[in-house]
C-alpha atoms as a PDB file:
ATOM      1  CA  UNK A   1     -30.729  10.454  33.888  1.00  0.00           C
ATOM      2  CA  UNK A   2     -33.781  10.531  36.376  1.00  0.00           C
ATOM      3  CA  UNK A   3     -32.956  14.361  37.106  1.00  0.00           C
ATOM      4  CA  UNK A   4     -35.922  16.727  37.184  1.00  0.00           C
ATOM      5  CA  UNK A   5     -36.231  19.798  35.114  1.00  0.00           C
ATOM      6  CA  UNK A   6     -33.989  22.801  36.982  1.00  0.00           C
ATOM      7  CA  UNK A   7     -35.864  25.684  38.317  1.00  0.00           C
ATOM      8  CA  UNK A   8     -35.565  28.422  35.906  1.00  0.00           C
ATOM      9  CA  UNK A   9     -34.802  31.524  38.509  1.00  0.00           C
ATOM     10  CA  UNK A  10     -32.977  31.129  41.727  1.00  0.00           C
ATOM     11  CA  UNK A  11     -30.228  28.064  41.864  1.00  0.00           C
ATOM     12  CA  UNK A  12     -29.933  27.150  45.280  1.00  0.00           C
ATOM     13  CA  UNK A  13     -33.822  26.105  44.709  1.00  0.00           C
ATOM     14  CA  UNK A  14     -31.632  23.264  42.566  1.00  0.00           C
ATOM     15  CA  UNK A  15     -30.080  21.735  45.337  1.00  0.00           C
ATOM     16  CA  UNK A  16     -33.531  21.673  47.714  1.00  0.00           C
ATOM     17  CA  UNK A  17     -34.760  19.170  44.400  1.00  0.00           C
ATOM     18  CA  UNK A  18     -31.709  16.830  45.079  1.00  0.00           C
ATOM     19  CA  UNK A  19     -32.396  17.281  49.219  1.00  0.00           C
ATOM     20  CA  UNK A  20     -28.438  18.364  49.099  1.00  0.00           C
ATOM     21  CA  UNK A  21     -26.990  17.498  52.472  1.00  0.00           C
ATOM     22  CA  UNK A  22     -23.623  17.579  53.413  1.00  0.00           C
ATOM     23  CA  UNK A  23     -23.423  13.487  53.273  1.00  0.00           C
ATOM     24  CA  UNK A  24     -25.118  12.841  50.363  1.00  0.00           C
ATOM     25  CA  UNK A  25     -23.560  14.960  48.029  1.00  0.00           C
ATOM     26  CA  UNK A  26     -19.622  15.458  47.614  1.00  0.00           C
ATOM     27  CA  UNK A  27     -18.347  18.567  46.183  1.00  0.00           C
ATOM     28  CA  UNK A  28     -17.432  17.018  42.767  1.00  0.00           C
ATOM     29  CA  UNK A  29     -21.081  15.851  42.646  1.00  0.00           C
ATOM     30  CA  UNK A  30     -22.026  19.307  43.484  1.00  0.00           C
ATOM     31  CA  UNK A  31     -19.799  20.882  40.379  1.00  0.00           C
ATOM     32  CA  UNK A  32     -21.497  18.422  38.380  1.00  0.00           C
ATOM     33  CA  UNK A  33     -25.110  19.443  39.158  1.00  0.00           C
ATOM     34  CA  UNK A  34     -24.073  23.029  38.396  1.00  0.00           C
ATOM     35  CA  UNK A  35     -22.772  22.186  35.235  1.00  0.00           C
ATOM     36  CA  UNK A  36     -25.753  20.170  34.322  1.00  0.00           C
ATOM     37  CA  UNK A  37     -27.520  23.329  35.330  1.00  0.00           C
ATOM     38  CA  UNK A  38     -26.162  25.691  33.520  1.00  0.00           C
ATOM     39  CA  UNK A  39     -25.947  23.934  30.534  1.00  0.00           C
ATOM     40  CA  UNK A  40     -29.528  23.397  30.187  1.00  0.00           C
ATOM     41  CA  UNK A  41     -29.986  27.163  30.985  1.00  0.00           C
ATOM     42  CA  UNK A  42     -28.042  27.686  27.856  1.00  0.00           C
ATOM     43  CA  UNK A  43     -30.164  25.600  25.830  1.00  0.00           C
ATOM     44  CA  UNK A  44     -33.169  27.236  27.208  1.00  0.00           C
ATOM     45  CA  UNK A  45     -31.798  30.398  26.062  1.00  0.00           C
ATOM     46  CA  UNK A  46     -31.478  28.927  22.587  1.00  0.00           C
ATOM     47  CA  UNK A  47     -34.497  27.049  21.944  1.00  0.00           C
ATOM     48  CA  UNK A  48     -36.926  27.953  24.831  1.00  0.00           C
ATOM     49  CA  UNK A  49     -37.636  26.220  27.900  1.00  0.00           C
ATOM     50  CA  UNK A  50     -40.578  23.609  26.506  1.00  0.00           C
ATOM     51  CA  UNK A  51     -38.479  22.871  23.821  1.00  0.00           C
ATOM     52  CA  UNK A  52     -35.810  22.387  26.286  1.00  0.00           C
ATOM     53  CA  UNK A  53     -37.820  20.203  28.298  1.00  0.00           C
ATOM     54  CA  UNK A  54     -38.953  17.872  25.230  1.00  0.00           C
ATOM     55  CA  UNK A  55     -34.713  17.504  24.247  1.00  0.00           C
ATOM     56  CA  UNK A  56     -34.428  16.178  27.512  1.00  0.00           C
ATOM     57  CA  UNK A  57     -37.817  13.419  27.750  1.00  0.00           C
ATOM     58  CA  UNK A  58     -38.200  10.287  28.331  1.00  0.00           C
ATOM     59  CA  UNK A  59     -40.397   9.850  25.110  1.00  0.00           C
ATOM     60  CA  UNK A  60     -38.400   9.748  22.154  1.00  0.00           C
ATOM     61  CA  UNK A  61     -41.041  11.413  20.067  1.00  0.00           C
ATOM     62  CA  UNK A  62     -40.385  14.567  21.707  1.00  0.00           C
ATOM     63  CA  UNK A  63     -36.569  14.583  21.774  1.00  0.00           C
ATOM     64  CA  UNK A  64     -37.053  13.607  17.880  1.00  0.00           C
ATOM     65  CA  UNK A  65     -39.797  16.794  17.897  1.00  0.00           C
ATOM     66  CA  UNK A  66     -37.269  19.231  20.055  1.00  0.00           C
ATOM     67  CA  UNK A  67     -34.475  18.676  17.155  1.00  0.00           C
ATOM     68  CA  UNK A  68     -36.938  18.790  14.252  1.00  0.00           C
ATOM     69  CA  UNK A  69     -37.472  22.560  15.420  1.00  0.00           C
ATOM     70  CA  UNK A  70     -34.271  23.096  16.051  1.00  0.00           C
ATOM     71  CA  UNK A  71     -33.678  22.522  12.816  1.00  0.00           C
ATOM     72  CA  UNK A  72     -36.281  25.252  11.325  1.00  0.00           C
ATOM     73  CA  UNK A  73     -34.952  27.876  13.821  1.00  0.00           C
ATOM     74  CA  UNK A  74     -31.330  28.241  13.222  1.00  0.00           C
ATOM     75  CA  UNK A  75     -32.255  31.567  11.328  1.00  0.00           C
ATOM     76  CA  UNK A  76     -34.006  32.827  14.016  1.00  0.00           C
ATOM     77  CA  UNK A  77     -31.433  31.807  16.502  1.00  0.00           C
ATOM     78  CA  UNK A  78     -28.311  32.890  14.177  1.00  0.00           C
ATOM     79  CA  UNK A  79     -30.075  36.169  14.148  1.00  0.00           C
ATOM     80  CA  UNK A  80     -31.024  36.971  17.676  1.00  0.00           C
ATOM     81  CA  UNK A  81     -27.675  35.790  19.009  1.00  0.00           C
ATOM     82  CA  UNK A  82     -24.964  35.311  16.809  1.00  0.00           C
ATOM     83  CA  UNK A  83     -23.628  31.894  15.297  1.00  0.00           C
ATOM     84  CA  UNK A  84     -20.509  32.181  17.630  1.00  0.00           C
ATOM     85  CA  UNK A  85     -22.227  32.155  20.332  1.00  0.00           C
ATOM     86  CA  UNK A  86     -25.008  29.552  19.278  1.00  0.00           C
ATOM     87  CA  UNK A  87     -22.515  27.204  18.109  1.00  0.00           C
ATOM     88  CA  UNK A  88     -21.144  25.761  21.064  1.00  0.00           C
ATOM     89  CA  UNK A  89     -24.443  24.954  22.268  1.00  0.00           C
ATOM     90  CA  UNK A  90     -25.721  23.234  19.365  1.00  0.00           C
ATOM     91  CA  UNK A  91     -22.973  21.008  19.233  1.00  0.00           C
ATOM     92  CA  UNK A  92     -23.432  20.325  22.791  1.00  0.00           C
ATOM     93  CA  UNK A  93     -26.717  19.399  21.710  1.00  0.00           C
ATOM     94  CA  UNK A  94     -25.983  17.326  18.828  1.00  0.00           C
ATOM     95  CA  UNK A  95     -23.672  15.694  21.051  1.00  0.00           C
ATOM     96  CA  UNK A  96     -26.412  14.375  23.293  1.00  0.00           C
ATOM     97  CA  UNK A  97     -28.361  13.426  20.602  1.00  0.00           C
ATOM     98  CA  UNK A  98     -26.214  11.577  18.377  1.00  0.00           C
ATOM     99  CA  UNK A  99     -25.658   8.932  21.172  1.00  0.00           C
ATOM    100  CA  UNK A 100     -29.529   8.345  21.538  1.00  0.00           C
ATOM    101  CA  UNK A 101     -30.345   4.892  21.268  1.00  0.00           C
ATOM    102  CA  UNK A 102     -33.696   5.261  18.975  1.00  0.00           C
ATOM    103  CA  UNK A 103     -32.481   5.153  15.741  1.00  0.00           C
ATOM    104  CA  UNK A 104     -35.541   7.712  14.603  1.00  0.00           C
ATOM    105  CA  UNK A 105     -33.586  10.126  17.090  1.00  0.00           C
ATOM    106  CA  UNK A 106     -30.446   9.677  15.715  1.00  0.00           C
ATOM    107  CA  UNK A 107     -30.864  10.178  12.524  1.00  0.00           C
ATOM    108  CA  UNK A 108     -32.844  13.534  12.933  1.00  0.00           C
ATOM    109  CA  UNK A 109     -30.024  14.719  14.816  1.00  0.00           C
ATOM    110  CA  UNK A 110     -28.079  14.133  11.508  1.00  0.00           C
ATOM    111  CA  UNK A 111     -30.015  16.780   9.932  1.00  0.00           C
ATOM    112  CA  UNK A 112     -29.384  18.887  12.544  1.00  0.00           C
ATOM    113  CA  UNK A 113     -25.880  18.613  12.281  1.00  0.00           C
ATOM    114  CA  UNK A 114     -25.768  18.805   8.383  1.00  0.00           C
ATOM    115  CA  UNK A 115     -27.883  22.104   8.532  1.00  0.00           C
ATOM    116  CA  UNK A 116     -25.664  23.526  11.279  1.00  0.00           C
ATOM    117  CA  UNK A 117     -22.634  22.519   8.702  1.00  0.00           C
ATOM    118  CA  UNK A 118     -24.487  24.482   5.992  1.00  0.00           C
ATOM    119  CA  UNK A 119     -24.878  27.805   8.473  1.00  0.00           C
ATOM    120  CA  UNK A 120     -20.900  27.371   9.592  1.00  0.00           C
ATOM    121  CA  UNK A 121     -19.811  26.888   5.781  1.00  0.00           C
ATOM    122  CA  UNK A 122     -21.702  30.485   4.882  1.00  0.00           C
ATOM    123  CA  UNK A 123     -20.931  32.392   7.961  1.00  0.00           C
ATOM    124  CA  UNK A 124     -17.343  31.364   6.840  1.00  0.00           C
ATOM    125  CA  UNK A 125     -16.498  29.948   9.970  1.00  0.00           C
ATOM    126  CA  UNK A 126     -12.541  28.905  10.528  1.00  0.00           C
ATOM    127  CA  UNK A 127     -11.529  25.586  11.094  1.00  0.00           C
ATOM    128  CA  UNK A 128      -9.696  26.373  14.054  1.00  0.00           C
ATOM    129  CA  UNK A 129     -13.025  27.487  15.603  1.00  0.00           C
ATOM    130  CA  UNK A 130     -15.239  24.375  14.103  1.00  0.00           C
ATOM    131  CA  UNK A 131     -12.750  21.325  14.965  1.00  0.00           C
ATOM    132  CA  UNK A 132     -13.152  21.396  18.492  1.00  0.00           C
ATOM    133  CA  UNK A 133     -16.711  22.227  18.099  1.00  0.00           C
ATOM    134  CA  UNK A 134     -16.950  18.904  16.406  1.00  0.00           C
ATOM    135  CA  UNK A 135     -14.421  16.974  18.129  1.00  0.00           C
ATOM    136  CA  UNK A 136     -16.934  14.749  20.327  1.00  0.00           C
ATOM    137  CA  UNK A 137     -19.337  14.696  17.527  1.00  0.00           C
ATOM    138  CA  UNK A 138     -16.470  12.866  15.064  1.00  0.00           C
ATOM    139  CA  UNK A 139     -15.511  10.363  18.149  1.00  0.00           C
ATOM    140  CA  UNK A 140     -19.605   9.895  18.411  1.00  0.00           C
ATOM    141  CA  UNK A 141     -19.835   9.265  14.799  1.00  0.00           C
ATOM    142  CA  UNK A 142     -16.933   7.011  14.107  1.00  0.00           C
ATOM    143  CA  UNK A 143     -18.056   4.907  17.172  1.00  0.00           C
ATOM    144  CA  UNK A 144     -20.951   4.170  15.097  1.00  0.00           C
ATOM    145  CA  UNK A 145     -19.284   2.939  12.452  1.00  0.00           C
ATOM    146  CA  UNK A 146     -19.359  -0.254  14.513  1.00  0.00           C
ATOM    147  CA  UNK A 147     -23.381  -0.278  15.281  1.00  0.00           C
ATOM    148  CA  UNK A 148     -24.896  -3.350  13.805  1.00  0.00           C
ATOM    149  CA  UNK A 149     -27.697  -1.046  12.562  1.00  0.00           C
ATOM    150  CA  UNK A 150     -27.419  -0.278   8.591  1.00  0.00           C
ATOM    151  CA  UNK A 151     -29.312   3.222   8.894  1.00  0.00           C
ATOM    152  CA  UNK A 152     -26.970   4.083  11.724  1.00  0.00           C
ATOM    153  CA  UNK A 153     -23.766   2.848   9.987  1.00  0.00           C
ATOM    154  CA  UNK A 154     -25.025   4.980   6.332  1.00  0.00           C
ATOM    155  CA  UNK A 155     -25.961   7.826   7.732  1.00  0.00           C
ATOM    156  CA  UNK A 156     -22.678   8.087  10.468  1.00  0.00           C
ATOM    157  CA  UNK A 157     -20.471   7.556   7.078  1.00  0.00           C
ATOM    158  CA  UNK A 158     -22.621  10.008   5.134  1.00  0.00           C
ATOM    159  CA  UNK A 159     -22.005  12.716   7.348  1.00  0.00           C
ATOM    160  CA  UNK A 160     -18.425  12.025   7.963  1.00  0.00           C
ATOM    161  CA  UNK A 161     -17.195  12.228   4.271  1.00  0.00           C
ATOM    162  CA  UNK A 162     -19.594  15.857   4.455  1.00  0.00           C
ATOM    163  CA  UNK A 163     -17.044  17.077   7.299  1.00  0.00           C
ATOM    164  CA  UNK A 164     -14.250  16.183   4.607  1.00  0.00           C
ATOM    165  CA  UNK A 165     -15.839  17.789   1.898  1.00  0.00           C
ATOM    166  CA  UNK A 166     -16.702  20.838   3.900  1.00  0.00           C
ATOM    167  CA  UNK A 167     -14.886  23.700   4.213  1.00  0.00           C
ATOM    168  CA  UNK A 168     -15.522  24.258   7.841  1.00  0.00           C
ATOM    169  CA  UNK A 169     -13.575  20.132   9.261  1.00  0.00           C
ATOM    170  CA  UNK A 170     -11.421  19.120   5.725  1.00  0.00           C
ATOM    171  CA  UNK A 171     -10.001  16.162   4.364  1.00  0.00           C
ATOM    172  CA  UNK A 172      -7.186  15.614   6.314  1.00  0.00           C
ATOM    173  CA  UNK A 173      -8.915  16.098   9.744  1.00  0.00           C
ATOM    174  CA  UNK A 174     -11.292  13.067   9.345  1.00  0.00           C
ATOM    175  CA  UNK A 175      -8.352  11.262   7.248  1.00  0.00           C
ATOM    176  CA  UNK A 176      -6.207  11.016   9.755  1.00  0.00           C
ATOM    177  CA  UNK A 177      -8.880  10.647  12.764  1.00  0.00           C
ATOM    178  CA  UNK A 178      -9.441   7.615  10.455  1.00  0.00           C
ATOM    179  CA  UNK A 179      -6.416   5.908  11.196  1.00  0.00           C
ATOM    180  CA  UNK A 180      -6.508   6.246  14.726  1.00  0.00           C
ATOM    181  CA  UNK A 181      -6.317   3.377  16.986  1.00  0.00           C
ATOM    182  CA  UNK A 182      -9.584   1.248  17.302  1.00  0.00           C
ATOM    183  CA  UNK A 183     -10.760   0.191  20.301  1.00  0.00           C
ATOM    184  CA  UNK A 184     -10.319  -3.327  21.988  1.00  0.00           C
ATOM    185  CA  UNK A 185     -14.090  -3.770  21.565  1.00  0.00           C
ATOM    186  CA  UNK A 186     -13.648  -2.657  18.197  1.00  0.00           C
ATOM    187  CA  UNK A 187     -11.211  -4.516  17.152  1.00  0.00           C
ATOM    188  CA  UNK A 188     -13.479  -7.979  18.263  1.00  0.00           C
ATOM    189  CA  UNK A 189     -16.064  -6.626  15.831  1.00  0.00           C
ATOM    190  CA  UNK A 190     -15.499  -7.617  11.817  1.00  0.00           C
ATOM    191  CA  UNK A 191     -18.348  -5.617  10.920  1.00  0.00           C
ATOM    192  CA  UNK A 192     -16.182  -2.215  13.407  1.00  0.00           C
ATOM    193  CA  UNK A 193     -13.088  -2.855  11.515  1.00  0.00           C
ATOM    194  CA  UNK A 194     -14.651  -3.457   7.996  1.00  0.00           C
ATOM    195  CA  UNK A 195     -16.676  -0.368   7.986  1.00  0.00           C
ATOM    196  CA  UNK A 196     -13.295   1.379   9.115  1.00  0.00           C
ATOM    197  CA  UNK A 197     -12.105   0.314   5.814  1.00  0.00           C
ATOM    198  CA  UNK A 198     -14.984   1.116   3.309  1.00  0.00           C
ATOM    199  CA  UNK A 199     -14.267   4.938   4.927  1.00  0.00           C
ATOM    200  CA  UNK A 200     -10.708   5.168   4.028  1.00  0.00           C
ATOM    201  CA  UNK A 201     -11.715   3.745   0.871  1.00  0.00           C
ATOM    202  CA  UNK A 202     -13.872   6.144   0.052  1.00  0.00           C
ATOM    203  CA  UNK A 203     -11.863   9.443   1.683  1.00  0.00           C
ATOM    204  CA  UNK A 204      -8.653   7.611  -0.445  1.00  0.00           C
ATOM    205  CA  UNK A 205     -10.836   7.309  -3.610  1.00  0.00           C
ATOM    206  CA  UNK A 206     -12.192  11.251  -3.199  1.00  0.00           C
ATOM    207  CA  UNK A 207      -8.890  12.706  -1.931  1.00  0.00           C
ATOM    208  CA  UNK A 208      -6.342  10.941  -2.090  1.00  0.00           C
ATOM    209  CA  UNK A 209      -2.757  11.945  -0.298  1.00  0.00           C
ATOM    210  CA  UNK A 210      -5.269  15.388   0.669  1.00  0.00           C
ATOM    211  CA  UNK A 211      -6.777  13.057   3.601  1.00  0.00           C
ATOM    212  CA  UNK A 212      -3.906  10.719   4.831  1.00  0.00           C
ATOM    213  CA  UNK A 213      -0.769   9.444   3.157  1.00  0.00           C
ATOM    214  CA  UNK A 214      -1.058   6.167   1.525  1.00  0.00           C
ATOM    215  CA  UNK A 215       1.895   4.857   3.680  1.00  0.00           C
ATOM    216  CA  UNK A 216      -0.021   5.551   6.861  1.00  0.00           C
ATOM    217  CA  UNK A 217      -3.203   3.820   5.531  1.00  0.00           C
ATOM    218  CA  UNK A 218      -1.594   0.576   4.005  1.00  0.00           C
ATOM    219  CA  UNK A 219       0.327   0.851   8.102  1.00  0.00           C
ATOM    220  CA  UNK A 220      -3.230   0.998   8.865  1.00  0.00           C
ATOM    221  CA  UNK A 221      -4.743  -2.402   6.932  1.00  0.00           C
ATOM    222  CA  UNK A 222      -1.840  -4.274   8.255  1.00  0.00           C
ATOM    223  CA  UNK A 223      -0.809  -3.150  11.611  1.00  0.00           C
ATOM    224  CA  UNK A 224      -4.172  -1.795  13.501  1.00  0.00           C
ATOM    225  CA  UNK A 225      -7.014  -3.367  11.679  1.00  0.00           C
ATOM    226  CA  UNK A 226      -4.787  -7.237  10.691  1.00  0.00           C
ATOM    227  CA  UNK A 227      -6.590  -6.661   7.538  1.00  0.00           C
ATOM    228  CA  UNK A 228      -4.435  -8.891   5.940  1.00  0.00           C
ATOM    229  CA  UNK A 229      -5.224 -11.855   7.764  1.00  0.00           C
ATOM    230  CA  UNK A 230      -8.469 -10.640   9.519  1.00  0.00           C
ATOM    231  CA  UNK A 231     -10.422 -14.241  10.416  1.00  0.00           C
ATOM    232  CA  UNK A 232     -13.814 -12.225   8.825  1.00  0.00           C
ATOM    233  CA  UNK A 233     -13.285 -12.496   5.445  1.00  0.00           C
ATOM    234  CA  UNK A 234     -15.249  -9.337   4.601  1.00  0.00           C
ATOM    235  CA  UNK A 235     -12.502  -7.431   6.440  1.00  0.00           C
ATOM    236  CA  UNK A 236     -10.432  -8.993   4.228  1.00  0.00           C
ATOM    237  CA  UNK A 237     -11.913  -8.090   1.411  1.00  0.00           C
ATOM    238  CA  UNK A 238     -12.424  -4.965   2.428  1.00  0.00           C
ATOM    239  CA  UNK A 239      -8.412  -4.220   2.908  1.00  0.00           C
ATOM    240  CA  UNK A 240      -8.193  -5.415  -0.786  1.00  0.00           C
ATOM    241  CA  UNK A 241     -10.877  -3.658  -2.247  1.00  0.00           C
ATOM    242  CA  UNK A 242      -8.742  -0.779  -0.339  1.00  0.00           C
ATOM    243  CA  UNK A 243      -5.047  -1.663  -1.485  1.00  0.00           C
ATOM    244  CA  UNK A 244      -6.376  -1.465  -5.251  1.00  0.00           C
ATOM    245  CA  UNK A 245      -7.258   2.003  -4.492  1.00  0.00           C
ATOM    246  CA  UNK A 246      -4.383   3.064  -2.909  1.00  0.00           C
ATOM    247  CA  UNK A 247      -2.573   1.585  -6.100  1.00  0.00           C
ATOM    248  CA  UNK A 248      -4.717   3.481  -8.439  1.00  0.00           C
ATOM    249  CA  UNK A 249      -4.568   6.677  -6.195  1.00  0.00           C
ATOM    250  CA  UNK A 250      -2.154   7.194  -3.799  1.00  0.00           C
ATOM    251  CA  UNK A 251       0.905   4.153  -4.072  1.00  0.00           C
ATOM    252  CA  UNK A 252       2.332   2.281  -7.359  1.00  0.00           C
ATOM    253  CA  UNK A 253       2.090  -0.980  -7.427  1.00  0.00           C
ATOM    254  CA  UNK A 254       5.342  -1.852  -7.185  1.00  0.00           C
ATOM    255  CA  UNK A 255       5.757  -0.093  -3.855  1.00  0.00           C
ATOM    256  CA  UNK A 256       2.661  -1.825  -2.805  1.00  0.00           C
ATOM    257  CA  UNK A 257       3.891  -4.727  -3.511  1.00  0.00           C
ATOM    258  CA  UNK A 258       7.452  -4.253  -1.516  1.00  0.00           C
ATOM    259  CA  UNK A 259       5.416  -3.636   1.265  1.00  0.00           C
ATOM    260  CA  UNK A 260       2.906  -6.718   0.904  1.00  0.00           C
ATOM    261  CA  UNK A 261       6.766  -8.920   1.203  1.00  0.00           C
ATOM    262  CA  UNK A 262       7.295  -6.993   3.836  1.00  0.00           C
ATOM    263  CA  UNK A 263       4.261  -7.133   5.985  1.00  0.00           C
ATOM    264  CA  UNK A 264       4.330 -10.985   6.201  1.00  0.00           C
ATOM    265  CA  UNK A 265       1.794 -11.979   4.330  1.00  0.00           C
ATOM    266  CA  UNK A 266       1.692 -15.952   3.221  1.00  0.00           C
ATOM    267  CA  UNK A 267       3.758 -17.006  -0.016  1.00  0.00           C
ATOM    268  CA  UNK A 268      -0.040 -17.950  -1.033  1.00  0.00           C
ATOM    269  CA  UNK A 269      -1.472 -14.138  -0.810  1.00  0.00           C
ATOM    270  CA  UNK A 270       1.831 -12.184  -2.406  1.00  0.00           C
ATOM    271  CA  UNK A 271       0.664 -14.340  -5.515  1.00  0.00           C
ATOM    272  CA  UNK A 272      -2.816 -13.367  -5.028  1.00  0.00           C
ATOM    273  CA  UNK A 273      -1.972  -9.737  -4.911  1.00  0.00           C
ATOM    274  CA  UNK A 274       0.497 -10.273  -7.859  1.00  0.00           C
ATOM    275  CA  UNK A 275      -2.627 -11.868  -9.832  1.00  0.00           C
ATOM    276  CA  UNK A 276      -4.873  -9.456  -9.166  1.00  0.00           C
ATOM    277  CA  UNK A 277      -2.739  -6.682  -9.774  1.00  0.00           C
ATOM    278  CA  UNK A 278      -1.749  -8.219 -13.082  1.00  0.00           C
ATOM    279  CA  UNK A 279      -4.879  -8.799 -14.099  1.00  0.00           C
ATOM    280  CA  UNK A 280      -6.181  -4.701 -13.574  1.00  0.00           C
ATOM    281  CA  UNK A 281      -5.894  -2.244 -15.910  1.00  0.00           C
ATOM    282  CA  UNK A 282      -2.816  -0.190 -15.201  1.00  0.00           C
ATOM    283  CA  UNK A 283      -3.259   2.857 -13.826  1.00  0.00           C
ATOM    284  CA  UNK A 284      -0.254   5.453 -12.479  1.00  0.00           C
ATOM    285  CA  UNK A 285      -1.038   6.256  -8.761  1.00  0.00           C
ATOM    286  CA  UNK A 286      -1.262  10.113  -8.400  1.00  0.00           C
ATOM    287  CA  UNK A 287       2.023  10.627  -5.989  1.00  0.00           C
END
């Protein structure tokens, strides 16, 4: 974190900044500073080395400043070297600055990221060229899903339903990273877990079966986020408001219903659920 800012010319001047000796320095730490080194070479390529330098301050004005211009020179960078070959950096980038702290910084990383969506989606760019590009960035994102800031939370779930809308990530990509696992830390969190939930609810409500099966997500509520008998009661809630839509989208009712009986729920919720379904307008899930 405390590095200084790599000579531009001759590398081994790198190593006389870190007073390299042959105890201090092992040779995975050496690989490391090389890789550091070269990857902020590549960024200087991209954006020019006092932009580079303001990406990588201490004041969060400037790294907020470095990906504002970003931003307003992707058509100037697309041009002078190609989108395939700017791509990996950005997201690089965008990596690094999606797990700033400052919220400010965060968020104008998002439009970063959603006008670097908007140059992949017209260059046409394949899937199987953008997914890994965006791999760490949908770990980074979902992550936030358990910040305890509201901007953060919005504007991670904003962008995530963009990847499943665009033609570049998909549906099913972010529907199934979805349903991964959560964390251990996660998993202490109501608010981690409940914001889980209002995602599939909303990737269930848009696409349906197109982003996960409705099996896997009802294995989901029950098995890896205990929405069922969660101790916050907004989670659930949430896994309610979330087994309606999978009964109006995805699952009948009945079905949903065999599986509440068999997921061990109390005698007391089965009625619930029976109530509730009874009460709602009927609607046949789209199988």
């Amino acid at each position: 974190k405390n590095m200084k800012m790599m000579p531009s010319k001759k590398a081994p001047i790198l190593f006389k900044e870190f007073q390299v000796t042959k105890t201090c320095l092992t040779h995975k730490m050496l690989q490391f500073v090389v890789i550091i080194w070269t990857y902020q070479k590549k960024i200087e390529s991209l954006i020019g080395t006092y932009r580079m330098k303001c990406f990588y301050s201490r004041n969060w004005a400037l790294r907020e400043a470095a990906l504002t211009k970003t931003s307003l020179l992707l058509t100037e960078v697309k041009e002078a070297v190609g989108l395939d070959q700017a791509a990996p950096i950005l997201c690089q980038m965008l990596g690094r600055a999606l797990s700033d702290r400052i919220v400010q910084v965060f968020l104008t990383s998002l439009i970063l990221l959603d006008d670097c969506l908007v140059e992949f989606e017209e260059a046409n760019m394949n899937c199987r060229v953008v997914i890994p590009l965006f791999e760490k960035i949908i770990k980074i994102l979902m992550g936030k899903l358990a910040e305890n800031k509201p901007k953060v939370v919005d504007g991670a779930e904003t962008t995530l339903i963009s990847f499943a809308l665009s033609s570049c990530v998909g549906p099913s990509y972010i529907g199934n990273y979805a349903v991964k696992k959560l964390s251990s830390q996660e998993l202490k969190s109501g608010r981690a877990v409940c914001n889980r939930l209002r995602l599939l609810q909303k990737l269930v409500d848009e696409f349906g079966d197109e982003a996960v099966p409705g099996r896997r997500v009802f294995s989901f509520i029950k098995d890896v986020a205990n929405g069922f008998g969660h101790k916050d009661s907004e989670v659930r809630e949430a896994a309610k408001e979330l087994t309606i839509t999978l009964s109006q989208v995805c699952l009948p009712r009945e079905e949903i219903m065999d599986l509440l009986r068999e997921g061990g729920l109390s005698d007391r919720q089965i009625r619930e659920y029976q109530v509730m379904f009874d009460n709602l307008p009927y609607v046949e899930a789209l199988t």
